[in-house]
N, C-alpha and C. Protein backbone atom coordinates (compact mmCIF):
# COMPACT_ATOMS: atom_id res chain seq x y z
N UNK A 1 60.99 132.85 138.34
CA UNK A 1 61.83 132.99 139.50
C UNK A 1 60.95 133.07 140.75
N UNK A 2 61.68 132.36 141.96
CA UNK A 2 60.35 132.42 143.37
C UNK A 2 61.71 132.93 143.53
N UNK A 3 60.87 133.04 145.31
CA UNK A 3 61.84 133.21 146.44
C UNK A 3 61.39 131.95 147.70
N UNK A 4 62.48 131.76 148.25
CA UNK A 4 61.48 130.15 149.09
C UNK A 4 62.18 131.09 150.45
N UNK A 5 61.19 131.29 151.71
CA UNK A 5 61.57 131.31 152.59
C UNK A 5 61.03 131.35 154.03
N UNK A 6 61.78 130.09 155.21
CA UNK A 6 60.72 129.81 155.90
C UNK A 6 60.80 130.84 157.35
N UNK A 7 59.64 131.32 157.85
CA UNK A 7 59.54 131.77 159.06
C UNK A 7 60.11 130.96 160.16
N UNK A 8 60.94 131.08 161.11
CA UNK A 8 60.62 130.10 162.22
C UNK A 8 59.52 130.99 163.39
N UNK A 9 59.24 130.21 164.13
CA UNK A 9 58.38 130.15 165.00
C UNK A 9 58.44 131.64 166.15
N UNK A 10 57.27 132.63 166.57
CA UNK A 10 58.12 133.61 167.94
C UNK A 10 58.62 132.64 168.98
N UNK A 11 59.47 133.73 169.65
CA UNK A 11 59.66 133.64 170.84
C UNK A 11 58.34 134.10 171.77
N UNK A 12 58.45 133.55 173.31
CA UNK A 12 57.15 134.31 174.12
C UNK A 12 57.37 135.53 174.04
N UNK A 13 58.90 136.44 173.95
CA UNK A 13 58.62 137.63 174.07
C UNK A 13 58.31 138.25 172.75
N UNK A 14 58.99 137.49 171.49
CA UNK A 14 58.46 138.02 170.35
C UNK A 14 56.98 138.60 169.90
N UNK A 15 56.17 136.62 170.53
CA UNK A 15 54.99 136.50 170.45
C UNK A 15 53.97 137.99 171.01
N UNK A 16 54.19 137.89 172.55
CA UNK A 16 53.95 139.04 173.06
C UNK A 16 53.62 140.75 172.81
N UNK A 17 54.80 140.89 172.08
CA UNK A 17 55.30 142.03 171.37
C UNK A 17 54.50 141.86 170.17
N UNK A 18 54.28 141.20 169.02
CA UNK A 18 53.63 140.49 168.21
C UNK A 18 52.31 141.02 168.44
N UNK A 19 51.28 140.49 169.76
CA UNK A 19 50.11 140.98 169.79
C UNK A 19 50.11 142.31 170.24
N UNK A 20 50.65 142.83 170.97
CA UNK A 20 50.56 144.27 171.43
C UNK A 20 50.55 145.32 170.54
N UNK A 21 51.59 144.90 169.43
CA UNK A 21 51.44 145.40 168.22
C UNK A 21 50.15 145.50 167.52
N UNK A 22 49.88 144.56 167.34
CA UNK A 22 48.63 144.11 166.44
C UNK A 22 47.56 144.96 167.08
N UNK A 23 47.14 145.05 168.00
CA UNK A 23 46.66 145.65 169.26
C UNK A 23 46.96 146.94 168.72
N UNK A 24 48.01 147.99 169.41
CA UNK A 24 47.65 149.13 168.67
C UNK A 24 47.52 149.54 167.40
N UNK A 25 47.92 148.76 166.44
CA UNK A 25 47.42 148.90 164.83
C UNK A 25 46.14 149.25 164.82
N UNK A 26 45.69 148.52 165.41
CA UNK A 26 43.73 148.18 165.74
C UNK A 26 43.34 148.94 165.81
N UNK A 27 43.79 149.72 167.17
CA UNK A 27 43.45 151.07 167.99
C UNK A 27 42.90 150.57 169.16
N UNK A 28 43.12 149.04 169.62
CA UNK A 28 42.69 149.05 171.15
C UNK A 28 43.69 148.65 172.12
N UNK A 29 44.84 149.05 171.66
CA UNK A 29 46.09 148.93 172.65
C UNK A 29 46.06 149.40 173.47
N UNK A 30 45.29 150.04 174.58
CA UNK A 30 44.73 150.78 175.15
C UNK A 30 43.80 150.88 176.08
N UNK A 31 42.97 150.25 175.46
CA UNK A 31 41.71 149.52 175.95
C UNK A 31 41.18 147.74 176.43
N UNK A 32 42.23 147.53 175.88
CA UNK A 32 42.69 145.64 176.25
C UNK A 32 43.85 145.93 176.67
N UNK A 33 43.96 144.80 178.19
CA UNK A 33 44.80 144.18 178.70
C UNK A 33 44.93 143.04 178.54
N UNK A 34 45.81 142.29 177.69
CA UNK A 34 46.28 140.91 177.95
C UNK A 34 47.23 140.20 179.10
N UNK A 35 46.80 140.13 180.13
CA UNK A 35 48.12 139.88 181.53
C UNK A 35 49.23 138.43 181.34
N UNK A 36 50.08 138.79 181.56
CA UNK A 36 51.19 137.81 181.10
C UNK A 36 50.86 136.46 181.55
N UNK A 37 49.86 135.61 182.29
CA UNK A 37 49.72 134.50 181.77
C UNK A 37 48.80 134.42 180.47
N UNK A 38 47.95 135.15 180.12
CA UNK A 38 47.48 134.71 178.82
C UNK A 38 48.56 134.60 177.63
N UNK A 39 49.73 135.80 178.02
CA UNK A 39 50.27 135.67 177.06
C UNK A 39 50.90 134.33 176.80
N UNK A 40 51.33 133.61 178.19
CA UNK A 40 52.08 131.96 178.48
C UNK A 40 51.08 131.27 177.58
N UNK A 41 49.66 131.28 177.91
CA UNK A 41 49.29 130.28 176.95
C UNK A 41 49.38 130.06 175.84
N UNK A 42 49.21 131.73 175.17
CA UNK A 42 48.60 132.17 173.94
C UNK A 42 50.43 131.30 172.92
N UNK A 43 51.48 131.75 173.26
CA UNK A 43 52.76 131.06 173.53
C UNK A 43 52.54 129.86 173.55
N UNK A 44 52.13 129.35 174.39
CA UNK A 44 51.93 127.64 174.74
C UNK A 44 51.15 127.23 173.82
N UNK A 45 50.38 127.16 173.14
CA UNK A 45 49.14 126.69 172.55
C UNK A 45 49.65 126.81 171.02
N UNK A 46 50.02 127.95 170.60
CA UNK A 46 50.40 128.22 168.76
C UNK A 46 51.36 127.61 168.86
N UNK A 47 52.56 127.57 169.82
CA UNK A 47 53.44 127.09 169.54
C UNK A 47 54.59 128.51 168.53
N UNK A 48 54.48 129.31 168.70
CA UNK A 48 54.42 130.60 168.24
C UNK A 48 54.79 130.97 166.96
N UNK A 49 53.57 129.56 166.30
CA UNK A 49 53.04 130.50 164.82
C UNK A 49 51.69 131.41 164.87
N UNK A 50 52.48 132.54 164.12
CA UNK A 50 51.19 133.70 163.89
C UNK A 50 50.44 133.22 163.49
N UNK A 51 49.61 132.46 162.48
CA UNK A 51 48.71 132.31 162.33
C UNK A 51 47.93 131.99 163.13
N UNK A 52 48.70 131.17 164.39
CA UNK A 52 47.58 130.69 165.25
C UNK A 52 47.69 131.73 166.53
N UNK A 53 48.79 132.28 166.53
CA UNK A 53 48.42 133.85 167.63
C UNK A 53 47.50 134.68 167.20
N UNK A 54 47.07 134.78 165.66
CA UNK A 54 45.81 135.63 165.45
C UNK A 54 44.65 134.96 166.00
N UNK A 55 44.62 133.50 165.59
CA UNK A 55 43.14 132.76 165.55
C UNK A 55 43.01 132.99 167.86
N UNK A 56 44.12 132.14 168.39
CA UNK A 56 43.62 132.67 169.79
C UNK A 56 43.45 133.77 170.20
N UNK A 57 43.75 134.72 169.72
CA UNK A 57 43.94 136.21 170.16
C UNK A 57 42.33 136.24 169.63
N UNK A 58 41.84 136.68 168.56
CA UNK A 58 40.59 136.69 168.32
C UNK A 58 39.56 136.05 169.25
N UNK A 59 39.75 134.69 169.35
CA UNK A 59 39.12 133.87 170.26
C UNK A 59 39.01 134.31 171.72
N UNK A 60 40.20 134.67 172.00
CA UNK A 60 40.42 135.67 173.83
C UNK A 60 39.68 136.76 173.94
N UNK A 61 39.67 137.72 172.54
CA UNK A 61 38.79 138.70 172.53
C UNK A 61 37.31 138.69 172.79
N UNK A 62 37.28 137.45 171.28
CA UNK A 62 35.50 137.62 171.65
C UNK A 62 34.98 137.13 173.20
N UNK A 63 35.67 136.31 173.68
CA UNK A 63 35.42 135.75 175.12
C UNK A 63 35.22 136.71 176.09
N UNK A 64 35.83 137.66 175.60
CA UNK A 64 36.49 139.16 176.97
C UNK A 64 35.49 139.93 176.53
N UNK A 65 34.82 139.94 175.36
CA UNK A 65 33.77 140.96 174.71
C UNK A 65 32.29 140.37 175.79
N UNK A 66 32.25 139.02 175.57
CA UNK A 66 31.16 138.31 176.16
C UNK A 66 30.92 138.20 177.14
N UNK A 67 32.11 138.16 177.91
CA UNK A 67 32.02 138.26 179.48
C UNK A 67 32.33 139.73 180.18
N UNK A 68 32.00 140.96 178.93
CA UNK A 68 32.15 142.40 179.31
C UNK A 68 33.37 143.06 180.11
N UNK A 69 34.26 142.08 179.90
CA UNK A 69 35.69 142.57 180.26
C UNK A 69 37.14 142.64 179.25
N UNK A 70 37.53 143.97 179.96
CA UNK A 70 38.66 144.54 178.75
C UNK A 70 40.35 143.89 178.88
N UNK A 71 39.91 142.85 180.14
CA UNK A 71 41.16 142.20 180.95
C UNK A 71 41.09 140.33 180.28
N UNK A 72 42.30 140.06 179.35
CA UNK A 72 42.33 138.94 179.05
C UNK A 72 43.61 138.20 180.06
N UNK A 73 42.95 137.05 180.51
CA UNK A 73 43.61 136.32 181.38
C UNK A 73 43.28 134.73 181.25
């Protein structure tokens, strides 16, 4: 016996909500700002599958780590 069942895609505000979450799970909900155009892209770009809101979100991070800022934009 399976179970078959498909996700559809977030919304931007889902998406949004989605990382912020993820974010304080972490424990740096707090300490990162993501400002609402990153979130447009981050939206724009996955197309708002999680899998690919983790992979940019990661990617935004290490960028914000490298360029010593806690502000993703």
């Amino acid at each position: 016996m399976s179970i078959k069942y498909e996700l559809r895609p977030l919304t931007p505000d889902e998406a949004a909500a989605y990382v912020i979450h993820h974010l304080s799970v972490a424990g740096g909900g707090a300490s990162v700002l993501f400002r609402p155009r990153a979130f447009d892209a981050i939206h724009r770009l996955s197309q708002g599958i999680p899998r690919v809101i983790n992979l940019l979100c990661d990617r935004a991070l290490l960028a914000g780590f490298a360029d010593r800022t806690s502000v993703i934009d």
